[in-house]
PDB file of N, CA and C in Angstrom:
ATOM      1  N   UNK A   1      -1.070 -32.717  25.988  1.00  0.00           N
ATOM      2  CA  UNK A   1       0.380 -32.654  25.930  1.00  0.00           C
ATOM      3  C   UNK A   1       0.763 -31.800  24.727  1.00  0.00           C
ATOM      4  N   UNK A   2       1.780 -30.921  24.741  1.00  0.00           N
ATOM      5  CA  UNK A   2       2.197 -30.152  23.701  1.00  0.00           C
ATOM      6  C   UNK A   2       4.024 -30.460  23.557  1.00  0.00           C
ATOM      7  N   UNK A   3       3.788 -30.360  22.253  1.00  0.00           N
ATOM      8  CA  UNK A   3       5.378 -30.650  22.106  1.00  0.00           C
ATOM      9  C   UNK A   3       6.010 -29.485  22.077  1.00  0.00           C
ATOM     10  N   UNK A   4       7.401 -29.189  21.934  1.00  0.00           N
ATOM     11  CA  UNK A   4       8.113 -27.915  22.001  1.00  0.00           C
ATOM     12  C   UNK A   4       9.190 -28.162  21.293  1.00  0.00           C
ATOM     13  N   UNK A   5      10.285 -27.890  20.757  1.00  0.00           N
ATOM     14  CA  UNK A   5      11.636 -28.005  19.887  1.00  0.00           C
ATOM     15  C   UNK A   5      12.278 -27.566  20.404  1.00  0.00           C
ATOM     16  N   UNK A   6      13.822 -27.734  20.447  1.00  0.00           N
ATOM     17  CA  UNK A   6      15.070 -27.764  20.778  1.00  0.00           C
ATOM     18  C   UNK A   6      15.851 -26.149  19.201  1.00  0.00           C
ATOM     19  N   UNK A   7      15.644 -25.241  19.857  1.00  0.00           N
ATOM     20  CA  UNK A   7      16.331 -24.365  19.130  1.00  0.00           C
ATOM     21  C   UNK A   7      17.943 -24.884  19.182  1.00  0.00           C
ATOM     22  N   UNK A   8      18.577 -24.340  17.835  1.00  0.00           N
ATOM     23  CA  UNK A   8      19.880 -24.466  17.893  1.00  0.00           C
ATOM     24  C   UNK A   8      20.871 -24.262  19.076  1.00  0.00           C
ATOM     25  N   UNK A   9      20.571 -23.430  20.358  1.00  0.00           N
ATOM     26  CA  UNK A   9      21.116 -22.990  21.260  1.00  0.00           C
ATOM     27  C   UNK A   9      20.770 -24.121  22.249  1.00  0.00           C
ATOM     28  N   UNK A  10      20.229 -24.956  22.014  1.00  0.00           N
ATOM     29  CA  UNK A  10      19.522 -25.850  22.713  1.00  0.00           C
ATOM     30  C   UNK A  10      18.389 -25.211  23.928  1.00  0.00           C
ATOM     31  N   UNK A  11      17.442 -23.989  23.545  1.00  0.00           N
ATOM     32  CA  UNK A  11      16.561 -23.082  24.390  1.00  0.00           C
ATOM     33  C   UNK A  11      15.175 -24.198  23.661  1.00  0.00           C
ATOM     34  N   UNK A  12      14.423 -24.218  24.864  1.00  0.00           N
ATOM     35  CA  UNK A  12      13.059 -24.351  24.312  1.00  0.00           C
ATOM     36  C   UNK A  12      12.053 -23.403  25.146  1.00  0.00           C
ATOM     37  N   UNK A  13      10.730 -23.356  24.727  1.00  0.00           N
ATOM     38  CA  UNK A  13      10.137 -22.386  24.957  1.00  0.00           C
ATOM     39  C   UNK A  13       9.031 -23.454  25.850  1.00  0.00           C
ATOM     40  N   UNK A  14       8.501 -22.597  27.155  1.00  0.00           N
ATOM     41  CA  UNK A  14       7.519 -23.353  27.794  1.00  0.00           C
ATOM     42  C   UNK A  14       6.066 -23.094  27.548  1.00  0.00           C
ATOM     43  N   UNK A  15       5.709 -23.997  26.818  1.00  0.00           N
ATOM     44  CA  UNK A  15       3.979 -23.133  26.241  1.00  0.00           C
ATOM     45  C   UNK A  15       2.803 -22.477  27.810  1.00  0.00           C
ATOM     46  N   UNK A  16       2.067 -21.547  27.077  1.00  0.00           N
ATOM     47  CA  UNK A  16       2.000 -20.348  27.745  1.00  0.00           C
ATOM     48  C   UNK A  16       0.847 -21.358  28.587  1.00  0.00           C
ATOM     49  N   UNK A  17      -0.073 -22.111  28.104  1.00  0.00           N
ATOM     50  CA  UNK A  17      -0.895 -23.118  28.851  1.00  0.00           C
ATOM     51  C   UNK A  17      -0.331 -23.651  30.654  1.00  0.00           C
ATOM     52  N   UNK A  18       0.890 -24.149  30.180  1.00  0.00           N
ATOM     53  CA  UNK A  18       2.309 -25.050  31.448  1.00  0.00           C
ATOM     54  C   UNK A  18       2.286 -24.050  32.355  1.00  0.00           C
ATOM     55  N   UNK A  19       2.653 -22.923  31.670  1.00  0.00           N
ATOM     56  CA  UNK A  19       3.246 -21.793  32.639  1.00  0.00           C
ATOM     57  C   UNK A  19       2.039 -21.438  33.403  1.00  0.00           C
ATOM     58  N   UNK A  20       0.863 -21.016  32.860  1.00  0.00           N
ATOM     59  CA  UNK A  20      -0.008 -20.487  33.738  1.00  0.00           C
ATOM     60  C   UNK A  20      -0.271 -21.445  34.653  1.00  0.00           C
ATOM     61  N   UNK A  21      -0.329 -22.561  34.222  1.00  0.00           N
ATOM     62  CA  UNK A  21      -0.605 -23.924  35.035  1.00  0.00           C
ATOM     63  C   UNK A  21      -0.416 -24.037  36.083  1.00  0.00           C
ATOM     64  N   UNK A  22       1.128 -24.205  36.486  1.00  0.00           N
ATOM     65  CA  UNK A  22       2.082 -24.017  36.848  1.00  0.00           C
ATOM     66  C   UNK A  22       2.717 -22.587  37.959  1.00  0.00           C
ATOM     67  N   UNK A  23       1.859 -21.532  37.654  1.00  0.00           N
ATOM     68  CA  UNK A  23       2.347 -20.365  37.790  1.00  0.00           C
ATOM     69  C   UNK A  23       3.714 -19.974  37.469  1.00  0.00           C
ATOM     70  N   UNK A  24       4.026 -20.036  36.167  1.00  0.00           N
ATOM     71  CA  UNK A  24       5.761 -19.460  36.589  1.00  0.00           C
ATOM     72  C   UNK A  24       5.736 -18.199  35.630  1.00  0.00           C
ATOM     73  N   UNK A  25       6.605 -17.504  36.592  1.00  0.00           N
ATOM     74  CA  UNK A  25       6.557 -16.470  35.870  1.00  0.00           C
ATOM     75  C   UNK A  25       8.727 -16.207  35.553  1.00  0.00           C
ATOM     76  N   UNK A  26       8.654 -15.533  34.943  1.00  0.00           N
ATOM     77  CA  UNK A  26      10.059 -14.982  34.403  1.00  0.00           C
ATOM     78  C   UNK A  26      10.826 -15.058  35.632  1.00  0.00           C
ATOM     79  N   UNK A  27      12.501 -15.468  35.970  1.00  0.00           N
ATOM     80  CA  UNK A  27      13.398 -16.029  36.894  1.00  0.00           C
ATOM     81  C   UNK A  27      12.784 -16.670  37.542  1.00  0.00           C
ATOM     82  N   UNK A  28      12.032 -17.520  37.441  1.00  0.00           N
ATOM     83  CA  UNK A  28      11.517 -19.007  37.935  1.00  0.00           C
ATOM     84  C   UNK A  28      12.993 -19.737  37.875  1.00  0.00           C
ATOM     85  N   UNK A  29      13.632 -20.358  38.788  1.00  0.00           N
ATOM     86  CA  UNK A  29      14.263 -21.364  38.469  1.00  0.00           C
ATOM     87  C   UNK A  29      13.690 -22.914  38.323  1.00  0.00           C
ATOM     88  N   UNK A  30      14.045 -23.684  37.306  1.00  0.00           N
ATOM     89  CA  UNK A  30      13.839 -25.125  37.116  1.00  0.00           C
ATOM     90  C   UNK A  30      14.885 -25.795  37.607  1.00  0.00           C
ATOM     91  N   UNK A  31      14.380 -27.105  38.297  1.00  0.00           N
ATOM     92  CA  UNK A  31      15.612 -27.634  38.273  1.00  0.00           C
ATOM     93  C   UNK A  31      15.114 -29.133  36.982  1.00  0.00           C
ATOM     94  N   UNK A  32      16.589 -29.609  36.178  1.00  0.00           N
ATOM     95  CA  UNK A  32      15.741 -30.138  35.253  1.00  0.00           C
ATOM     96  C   UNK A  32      16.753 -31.725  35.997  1.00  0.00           C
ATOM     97  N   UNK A  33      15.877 -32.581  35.807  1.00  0.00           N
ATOM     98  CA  UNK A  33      15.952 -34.238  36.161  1.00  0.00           C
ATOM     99  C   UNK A  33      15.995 -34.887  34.974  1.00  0.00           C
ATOM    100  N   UNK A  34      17.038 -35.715  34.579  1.00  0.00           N
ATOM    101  CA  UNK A  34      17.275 -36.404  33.719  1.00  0.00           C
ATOM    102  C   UNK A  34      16.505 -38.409  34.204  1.00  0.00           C
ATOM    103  N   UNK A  35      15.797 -38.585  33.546  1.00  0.00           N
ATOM    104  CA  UNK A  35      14.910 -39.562  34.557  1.00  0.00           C
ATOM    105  C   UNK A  35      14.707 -40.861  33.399  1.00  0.00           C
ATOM    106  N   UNK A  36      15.010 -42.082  33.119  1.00  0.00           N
ATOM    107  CA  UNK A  36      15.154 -43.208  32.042  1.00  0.00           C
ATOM    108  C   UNK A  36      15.056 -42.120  30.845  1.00  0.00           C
ATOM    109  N   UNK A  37      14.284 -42.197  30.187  1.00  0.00           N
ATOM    110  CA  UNK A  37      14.003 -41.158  28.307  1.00  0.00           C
ATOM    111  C   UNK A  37      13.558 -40.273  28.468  1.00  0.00           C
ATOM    112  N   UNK A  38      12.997 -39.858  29.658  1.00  0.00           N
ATOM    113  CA  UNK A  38      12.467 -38.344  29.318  1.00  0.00           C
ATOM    114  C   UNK A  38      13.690 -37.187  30.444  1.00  0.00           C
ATOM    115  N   UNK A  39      13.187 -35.792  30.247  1.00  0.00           N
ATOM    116  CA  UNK A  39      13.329 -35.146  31.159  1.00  0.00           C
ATOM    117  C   UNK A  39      12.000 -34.615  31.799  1.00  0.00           C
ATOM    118  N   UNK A  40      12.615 -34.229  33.079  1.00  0.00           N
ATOM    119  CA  UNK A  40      11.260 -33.469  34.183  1.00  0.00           C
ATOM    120  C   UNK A  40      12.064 -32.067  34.764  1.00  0.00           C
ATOM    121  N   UNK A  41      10.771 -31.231  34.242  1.00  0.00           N
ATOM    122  CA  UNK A  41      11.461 -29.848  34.949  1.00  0.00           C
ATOM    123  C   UNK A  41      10.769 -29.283  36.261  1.00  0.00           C
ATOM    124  N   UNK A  42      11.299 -28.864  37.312  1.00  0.00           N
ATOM    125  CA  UNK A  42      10.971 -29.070  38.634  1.00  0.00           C
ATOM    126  C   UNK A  42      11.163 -27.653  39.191  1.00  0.00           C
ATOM    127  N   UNK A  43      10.394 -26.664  39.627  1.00  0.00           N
ATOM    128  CA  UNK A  43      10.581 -25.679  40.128  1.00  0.00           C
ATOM    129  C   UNK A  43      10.926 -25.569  41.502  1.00  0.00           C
ATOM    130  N   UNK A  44      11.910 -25.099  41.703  1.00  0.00           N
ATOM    131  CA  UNK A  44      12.883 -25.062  42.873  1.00  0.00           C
ATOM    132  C   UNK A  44      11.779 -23.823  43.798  1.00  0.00           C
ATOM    133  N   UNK A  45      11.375 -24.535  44.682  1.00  0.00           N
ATOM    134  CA  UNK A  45      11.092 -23.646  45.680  1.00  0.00           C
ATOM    135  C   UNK A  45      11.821 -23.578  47.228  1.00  0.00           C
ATOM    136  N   UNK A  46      11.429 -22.100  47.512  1.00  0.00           N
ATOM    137  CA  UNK A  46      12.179 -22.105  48.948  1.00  0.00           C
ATOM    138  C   UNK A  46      11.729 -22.449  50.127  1.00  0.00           C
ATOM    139  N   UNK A  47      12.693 -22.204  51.081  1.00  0.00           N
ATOM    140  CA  UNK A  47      12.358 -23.154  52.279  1.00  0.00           C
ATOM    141  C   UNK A  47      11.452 -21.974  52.954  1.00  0.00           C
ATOM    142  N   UNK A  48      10.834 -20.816  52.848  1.00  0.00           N
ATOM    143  CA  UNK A  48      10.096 -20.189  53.142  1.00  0.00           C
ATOM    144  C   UNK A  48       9.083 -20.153  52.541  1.00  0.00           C
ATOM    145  N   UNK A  49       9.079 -20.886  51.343  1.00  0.00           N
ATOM    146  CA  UNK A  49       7.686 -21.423  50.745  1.00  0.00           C
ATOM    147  C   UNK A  49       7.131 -22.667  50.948  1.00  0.00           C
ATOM    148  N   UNK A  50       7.876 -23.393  51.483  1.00  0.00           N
ATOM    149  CA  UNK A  50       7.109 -24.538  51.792  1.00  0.00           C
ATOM    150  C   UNK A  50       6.989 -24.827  53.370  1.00  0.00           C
ATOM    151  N   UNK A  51       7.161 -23.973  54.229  1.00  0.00           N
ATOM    152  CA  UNK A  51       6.553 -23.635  55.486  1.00  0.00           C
ATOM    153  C   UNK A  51       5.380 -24.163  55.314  1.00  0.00           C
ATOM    154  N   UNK A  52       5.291 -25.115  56.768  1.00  0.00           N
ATOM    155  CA  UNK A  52       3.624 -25.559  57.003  1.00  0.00           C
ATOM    156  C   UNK A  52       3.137 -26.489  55.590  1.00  0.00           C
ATOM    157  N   UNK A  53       4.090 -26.809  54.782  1.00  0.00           N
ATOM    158  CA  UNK A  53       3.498 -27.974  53.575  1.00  0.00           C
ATOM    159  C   UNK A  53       3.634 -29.147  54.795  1.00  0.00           C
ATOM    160  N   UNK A  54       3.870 -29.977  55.101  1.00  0.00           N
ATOM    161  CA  UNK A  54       4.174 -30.932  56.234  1.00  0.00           C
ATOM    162  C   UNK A  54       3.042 -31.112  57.358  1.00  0.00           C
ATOM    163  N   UNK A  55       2.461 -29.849  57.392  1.00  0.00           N
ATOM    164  CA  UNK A  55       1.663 -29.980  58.703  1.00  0.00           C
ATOM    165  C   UNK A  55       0.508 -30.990  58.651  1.00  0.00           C
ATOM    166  N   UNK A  56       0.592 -31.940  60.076  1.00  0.00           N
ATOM    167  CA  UNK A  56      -0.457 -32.801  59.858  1.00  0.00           C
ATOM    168  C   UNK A  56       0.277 -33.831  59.929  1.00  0.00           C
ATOM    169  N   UNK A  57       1.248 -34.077  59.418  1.00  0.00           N
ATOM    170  CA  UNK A  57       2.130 -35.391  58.902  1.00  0.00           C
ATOM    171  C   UNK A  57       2.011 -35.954  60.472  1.00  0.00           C
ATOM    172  N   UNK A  58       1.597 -37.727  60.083  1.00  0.00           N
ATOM    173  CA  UNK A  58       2.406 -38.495  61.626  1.00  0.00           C
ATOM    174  C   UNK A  58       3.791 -38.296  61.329  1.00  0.00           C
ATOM    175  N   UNK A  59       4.392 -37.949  62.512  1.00  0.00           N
ATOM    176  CA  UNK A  59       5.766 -38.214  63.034  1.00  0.00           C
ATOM    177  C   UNK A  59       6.175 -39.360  63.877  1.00  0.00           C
ATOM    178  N   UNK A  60       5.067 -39.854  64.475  1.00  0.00           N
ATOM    179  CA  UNK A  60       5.488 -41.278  65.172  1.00  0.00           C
ATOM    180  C   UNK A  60       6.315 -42.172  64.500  1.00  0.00           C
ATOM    181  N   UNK A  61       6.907 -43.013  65.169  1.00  0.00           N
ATOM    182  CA  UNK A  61       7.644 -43.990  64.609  1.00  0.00           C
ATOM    183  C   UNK A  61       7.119 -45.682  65.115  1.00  0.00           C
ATOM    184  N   UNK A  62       6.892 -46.421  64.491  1.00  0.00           N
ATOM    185  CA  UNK A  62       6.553 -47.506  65.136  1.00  0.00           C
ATOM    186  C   UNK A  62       8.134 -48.356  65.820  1.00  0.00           C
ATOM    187  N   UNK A  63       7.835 -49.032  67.188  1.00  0.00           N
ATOM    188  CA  UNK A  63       9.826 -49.343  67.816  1.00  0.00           C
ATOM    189  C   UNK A  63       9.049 -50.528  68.474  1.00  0.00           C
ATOM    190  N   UNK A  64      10.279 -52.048  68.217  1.00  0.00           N
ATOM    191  CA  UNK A  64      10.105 -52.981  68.724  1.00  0.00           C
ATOM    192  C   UNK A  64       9.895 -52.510  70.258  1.00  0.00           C
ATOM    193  N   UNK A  65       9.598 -53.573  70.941  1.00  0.00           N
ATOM    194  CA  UNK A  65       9.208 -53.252  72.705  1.00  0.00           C
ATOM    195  C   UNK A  65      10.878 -53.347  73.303  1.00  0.00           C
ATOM    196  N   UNK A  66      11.885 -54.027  73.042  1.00  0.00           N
ATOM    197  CA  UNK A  66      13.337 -54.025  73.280  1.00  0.00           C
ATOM    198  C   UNK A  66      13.704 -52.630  72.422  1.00  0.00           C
ATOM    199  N   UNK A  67      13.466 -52.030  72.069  1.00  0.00           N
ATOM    200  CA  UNK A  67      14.401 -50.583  71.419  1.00  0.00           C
ATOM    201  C   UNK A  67      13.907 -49.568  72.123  1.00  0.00           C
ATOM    202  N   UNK A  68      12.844 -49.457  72.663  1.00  0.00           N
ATOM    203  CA  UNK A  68      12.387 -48.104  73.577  1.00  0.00           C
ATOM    204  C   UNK A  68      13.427 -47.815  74.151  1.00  0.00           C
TER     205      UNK A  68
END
């Protein structure tokens, strides 16, 4: 874990470790989550990037024998 500081502008910097991690590169958007004491920063991806993340998933539903 690495810590980071709150510049006067309230900017912090994402250490270069996260980012590669992570892959982000420059206009990455975050989206940031305010969550009990911490925050979580969440990279907004598109709906053309997450094509086929899902695949595989059951879709069945389990239904009483009266709801069919």
């Amino acid at each position: 874990m690495q810590a980071v500081t709150v510049s006067p502008k309230f900017q912090v910097v994402i250490p270069q470790a996260v980012r590669k991690a992570m892959g982000l590169v420059p206009g990455t958007k975050l989206q940031m989550i305010h969550y009990e004491d911490r925050i979580e920063m969440i990279p907004v991806r598109t709906g053309k990037s997450l094509r086929g993340s899902l695949r595989g998933i059951d879709t069945s539903v389990p239904r009483e024998r009266d709801r069919v």
